[in-house]
PDB file of N, CA and C in Angstrom:
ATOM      1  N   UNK A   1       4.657   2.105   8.832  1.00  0.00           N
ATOM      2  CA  UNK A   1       4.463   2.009   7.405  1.00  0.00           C
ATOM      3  C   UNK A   1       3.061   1.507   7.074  1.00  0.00           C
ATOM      4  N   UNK A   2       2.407   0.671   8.038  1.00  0.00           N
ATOM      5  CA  UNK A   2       1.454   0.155   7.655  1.00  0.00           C
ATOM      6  C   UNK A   2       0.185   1.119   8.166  1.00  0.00           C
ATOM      7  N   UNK A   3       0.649   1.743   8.940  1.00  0.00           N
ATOM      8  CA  UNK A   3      -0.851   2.561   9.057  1.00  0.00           C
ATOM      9  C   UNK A   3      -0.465   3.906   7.917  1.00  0.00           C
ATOM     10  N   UNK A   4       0.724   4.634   7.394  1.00  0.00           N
ATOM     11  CA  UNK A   4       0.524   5.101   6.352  1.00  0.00           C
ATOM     12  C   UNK A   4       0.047   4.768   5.056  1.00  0.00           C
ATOM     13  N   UNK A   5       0.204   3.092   4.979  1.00  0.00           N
ATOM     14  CA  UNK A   5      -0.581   3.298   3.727  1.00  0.00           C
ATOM     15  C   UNK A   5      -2.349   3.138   3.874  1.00  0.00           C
ATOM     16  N   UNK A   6      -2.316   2.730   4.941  1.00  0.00           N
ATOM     17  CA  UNK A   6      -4.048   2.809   5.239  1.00  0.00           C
ATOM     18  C   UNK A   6      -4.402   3.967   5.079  1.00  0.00           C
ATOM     19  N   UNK A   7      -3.906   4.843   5.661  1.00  0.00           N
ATOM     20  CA  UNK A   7      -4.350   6.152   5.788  1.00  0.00           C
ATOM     21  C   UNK A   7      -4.324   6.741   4.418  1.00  0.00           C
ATOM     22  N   UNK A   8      -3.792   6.816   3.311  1.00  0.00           N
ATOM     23  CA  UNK A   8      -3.841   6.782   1.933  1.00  0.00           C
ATOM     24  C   UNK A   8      -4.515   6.073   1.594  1.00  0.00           C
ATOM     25  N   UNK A   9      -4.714   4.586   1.467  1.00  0.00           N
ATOM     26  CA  UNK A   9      -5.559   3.979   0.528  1.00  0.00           C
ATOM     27  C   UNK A   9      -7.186   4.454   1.394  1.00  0.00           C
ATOM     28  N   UNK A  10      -7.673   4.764   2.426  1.00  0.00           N
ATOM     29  CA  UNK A  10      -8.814   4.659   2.923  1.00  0.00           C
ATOM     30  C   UNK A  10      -9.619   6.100   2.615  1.00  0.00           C
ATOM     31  N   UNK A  11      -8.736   7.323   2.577  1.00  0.00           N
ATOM     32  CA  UNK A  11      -8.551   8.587   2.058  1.00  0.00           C
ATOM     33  C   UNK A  11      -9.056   8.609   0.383  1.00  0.00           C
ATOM     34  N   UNK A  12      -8.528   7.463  -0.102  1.00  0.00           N
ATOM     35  CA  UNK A  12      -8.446   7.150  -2.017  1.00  0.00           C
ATOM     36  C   UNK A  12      -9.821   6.366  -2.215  1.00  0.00           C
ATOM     37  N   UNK A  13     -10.372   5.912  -1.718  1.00  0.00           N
ATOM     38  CA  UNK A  13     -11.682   5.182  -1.502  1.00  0.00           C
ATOM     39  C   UNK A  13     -12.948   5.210  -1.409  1.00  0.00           C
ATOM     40  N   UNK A  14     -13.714   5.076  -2.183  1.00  0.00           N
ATOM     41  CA  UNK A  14     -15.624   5.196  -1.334  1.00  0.00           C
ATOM     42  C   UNK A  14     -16.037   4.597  -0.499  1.00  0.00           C
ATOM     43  N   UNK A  15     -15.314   2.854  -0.056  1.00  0.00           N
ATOM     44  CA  UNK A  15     -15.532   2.927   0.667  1.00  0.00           C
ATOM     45  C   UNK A  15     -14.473   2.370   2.260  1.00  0.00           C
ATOM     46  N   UNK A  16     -14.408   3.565   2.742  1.00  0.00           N
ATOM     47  CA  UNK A  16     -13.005   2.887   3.919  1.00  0.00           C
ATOM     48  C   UNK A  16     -12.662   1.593   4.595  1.00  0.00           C
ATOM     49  N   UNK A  17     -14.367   1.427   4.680  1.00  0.00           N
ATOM     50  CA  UNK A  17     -14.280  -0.061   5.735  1.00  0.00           C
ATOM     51  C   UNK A  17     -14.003  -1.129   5.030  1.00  0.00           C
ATOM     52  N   UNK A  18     -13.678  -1.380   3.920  1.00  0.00           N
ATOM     53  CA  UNK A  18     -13.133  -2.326   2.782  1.00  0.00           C
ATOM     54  C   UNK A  18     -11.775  -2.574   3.380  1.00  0.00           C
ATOM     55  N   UNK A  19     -10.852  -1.422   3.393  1.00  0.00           N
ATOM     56  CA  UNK A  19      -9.544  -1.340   3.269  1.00  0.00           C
ATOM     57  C   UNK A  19      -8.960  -2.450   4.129  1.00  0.00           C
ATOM     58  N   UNK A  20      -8.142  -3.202   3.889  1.00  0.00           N
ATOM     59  CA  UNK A  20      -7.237  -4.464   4.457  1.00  0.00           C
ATOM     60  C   UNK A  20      -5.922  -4.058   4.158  1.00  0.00           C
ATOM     61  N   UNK A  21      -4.855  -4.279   5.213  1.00  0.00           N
ATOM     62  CA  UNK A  21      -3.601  -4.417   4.886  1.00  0.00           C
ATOM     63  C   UNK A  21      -3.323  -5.760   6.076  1.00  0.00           C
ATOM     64  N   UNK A  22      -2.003  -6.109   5.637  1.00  0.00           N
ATOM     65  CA  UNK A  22      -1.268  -7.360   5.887  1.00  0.00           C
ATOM     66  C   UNK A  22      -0.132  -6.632   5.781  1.00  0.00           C
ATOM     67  N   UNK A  23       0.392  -7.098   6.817  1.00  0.00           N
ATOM     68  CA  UNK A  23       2.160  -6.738   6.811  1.00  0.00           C
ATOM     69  C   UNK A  23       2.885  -7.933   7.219  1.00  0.00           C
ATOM     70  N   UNK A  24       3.646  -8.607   6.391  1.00  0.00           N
ATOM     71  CA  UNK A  24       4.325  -9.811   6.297  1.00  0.00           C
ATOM     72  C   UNK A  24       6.212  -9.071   6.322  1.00  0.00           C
ATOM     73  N   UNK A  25       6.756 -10.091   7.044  1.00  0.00           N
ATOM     74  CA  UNK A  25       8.597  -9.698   7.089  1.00  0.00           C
ATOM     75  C   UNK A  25       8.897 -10.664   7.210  1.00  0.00           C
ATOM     76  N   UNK A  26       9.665 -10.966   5.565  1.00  0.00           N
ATOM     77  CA  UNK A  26      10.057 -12.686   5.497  1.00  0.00           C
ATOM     78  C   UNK A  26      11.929 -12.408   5.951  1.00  0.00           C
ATOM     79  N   UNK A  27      12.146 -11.067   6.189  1.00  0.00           N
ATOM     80  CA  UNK A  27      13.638 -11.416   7.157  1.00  0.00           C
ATOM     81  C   UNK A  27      13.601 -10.148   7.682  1.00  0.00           C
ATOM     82  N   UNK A  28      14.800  -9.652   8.088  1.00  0.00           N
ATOM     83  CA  UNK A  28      14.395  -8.547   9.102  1.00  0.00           C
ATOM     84  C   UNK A  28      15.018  -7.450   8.327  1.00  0.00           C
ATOM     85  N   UNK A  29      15.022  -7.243   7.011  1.00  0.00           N
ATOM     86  CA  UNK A  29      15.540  -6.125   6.057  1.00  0.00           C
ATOM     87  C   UNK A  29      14.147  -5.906   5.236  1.00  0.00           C
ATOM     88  N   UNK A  30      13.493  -6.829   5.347  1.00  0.00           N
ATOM     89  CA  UNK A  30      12.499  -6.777   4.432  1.00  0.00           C
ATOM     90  C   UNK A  30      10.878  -6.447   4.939  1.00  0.00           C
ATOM     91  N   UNK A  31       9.820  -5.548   4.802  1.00  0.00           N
ATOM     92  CA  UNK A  31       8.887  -5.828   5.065  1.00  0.00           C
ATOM     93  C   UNK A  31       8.043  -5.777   3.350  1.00  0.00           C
ATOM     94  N   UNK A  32       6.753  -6.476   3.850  1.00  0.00           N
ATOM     95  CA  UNK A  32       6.226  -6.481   2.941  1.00  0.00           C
ATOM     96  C   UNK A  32       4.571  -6.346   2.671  1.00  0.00           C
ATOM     97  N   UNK A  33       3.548  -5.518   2.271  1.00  0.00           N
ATOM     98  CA  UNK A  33       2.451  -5.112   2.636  1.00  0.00           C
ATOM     99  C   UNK A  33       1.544  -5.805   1.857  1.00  0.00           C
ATOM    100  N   UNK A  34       0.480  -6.135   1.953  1.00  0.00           N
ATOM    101  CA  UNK A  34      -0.581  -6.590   1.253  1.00  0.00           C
ATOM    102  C   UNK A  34      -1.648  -5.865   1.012  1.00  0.00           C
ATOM    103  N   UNK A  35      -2.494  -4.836   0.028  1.00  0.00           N
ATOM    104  CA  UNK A  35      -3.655  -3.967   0.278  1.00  0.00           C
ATOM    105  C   UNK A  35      -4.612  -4.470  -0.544  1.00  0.00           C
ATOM    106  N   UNK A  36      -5.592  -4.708   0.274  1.00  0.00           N
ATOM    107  CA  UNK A  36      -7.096  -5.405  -0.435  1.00  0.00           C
ATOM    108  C   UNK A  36      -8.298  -4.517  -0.007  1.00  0.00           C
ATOM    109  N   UNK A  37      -8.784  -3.692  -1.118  1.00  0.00           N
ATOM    110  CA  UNK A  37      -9.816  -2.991  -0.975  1.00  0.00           C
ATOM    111  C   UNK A  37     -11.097  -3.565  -2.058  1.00  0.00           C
ATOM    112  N   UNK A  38     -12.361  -2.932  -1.754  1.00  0.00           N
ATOM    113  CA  UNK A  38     -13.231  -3.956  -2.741  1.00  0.00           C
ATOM    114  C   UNK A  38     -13.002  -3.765  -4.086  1.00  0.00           C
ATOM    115  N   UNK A  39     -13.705  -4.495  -5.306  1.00  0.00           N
ATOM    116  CA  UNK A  39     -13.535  -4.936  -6.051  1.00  0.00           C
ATOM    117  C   UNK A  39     -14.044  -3.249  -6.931  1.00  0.00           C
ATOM    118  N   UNK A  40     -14.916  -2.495  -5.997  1.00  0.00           N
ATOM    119  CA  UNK A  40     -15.359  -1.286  -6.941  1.00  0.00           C
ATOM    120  C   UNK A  40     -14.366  -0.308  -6.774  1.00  0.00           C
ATOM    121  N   UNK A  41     -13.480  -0.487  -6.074  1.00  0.00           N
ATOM    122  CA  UNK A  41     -12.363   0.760  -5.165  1.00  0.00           C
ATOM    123  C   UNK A  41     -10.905   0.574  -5.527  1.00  0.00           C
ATOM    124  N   UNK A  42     -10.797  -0.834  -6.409  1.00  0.00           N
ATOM    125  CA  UNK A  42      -9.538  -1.429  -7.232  1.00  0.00           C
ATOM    126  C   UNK A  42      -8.887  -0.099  -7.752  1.00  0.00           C
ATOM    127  N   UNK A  43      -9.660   0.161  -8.848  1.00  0.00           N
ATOM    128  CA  UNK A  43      -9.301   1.336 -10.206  1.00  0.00           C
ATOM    129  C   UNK A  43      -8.909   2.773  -9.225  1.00  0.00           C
ATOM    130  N   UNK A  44      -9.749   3.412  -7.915  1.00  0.00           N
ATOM    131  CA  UNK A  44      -9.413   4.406  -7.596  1.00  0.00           C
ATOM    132  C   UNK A  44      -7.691   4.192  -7.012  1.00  0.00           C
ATOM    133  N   UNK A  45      -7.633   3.212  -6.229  1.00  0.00           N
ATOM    134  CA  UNK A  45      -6.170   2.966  -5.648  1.00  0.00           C
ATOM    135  C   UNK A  45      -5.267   2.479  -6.552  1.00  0.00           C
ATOM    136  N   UNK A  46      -4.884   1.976  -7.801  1.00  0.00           N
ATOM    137  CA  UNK A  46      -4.500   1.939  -8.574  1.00  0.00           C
ATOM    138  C   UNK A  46      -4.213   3.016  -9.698  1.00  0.00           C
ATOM    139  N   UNK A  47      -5.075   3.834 -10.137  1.00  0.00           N
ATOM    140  CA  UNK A  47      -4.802   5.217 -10.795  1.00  0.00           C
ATOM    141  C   UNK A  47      -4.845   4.831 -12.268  1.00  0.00           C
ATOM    142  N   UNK A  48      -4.860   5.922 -12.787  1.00  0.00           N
ATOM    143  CA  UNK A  48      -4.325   5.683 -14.153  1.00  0.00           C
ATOM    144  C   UNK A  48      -3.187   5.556 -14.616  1.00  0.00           C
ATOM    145  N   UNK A  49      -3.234   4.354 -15.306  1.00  0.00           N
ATOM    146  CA  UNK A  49      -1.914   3.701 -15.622  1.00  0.00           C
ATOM    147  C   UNK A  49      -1.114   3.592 -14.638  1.00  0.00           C
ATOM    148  N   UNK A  50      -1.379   3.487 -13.621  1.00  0.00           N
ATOM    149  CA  UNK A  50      -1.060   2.798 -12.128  1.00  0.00           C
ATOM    150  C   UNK A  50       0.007   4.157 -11.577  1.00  0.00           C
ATOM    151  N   UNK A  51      -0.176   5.154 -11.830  1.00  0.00           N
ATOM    152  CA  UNK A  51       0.185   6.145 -11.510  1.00  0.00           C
ATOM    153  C   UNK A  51       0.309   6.392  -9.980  1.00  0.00           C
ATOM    154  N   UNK A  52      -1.184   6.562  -9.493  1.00  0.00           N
ATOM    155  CA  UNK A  52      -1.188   6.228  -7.893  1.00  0.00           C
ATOM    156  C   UNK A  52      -0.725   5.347  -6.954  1.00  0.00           C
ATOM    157  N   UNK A  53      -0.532   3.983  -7.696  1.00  0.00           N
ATOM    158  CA  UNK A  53      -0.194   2.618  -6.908  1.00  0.00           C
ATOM    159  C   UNK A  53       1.264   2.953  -7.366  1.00  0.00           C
ATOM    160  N   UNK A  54       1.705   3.707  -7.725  1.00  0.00           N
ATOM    161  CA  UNK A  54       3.245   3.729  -8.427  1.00  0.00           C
ATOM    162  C   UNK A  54       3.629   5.036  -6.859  1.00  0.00           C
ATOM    163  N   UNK A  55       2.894   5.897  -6.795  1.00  0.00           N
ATOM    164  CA  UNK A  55       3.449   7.005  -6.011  1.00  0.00           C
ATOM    165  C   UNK A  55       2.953   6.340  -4.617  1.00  0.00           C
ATOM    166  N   UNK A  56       2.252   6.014  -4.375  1.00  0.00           N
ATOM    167  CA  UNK A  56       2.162   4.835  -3.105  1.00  0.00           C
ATOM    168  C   UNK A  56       3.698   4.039  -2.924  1.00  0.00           C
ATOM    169  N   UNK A  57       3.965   3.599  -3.825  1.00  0.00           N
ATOM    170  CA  UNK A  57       5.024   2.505  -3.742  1.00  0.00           C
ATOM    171  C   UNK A  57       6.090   3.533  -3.248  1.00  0.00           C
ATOM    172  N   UNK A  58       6.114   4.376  -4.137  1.00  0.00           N
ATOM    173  CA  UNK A  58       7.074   5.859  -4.046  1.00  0.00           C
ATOM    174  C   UNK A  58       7.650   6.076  -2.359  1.00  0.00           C
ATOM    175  N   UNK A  59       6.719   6.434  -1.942  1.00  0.00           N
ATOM    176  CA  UNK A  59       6.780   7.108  -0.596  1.00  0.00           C
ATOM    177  C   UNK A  59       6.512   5.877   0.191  1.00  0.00           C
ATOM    178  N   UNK A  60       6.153   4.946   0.214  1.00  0.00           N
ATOM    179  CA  UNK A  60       6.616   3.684   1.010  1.00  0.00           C
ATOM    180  C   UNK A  60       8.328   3.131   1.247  1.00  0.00           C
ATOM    181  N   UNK A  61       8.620   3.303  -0.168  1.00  0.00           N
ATOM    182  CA  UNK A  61      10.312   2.962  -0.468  1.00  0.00           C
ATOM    183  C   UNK A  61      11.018   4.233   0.543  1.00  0.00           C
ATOM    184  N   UNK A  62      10.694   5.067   0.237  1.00  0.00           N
ATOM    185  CA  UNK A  62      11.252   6.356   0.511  1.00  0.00           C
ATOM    186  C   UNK A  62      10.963   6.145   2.696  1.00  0.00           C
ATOM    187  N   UNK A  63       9.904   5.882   3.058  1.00  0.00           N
ATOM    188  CA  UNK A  63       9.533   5.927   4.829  1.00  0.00           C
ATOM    189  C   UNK A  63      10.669   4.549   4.648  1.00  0.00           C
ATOM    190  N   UNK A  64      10.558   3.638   4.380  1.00  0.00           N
ATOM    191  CA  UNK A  64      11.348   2.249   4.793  1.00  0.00           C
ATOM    192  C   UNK A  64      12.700   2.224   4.361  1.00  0.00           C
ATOM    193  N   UNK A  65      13.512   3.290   4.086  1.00  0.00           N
ATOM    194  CA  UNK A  65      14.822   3.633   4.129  1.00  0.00           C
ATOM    195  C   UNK A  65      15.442   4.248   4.671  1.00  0.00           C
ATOM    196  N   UNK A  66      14.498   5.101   5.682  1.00  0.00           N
ATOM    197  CA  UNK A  66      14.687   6.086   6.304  1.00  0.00           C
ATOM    198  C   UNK A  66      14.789   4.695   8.026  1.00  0.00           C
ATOM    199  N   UNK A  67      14.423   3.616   7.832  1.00  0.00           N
ATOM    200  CA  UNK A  67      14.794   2.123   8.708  1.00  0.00           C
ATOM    201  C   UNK A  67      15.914   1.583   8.052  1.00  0.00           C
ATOM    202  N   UNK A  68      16.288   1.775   7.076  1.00  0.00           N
ATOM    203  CA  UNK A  68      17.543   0.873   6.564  1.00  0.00           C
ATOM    204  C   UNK A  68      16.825  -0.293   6.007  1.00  0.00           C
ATOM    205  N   UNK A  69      14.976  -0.228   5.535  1.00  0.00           N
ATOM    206  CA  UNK A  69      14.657  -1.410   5.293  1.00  0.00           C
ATOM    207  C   UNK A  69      13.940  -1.555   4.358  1.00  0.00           C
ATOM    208  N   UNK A  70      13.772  -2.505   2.961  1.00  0.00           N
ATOM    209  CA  UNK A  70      13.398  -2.510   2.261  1.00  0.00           C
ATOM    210  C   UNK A  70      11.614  -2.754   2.159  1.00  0.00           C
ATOM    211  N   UNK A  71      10.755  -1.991   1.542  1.00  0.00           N
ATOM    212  CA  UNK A  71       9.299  -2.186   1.299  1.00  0.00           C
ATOM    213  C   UNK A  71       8.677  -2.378  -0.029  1.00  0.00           C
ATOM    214  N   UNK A  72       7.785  -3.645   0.218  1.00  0.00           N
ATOM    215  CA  UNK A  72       7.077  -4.157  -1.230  1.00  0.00           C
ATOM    216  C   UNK A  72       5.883  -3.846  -0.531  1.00  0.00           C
ATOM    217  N   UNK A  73       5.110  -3.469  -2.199  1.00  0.00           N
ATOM    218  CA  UNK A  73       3.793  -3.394  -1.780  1.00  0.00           C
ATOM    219  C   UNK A  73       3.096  -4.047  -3.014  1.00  0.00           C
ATOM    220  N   UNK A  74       2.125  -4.834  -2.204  1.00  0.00           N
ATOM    221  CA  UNK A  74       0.852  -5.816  -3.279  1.00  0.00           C
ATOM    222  C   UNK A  74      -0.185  -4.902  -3.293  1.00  0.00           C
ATOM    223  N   UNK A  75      -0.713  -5.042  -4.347  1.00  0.00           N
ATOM    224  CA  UNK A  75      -2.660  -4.452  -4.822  1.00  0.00           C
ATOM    225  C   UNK A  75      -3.133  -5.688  -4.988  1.00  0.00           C
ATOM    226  N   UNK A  76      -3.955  -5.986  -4.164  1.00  0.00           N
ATOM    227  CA  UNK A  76      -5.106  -7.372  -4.789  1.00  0.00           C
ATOM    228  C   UNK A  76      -6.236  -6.772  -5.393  1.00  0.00           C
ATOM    229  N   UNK A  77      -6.489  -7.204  -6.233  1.00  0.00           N
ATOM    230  CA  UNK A  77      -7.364  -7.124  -6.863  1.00  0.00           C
ATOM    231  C   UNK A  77      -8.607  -8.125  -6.781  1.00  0.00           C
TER     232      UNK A  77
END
């Protein structure tokens, strides 16, 4: 899960080498992602009206059920 969303957010980006993820699992049903890209690359991974960070979330929920396991995903900004 976590290298799919890299591979999306780094793809969505100007610039790749920004891209950070964190993958935190506070029990074993749960994972949970962290994505920190720079401060100019916010708005592209986010979308309009969070459209993109919404279909990100989309197909994250959708791979982590296909584990029986639930996925959150953070945008830092």
């Amino acid at each position: 899960m976590k290298e799919f969303i890299e591979f999306i957010a780094k793809h969505l980006v100007d610039n790749p080498e920004g891209v950070e993820i964190q993958e935190v699992t506070p029990d074993e049903k749960t994972v949970e992602l962290t994505l920190k890209v720079g401060t100019e690359d916010i708005g592209k991974v986010i979308g309009k009206q969070g459209k993109t960070a919404q279909a990100m979330r989309t197909l994250l929920t959708a791979i982590a059920a296909k584990d029986g396991k639930r996925a959150i995903l953070k945008i830092l900004d």
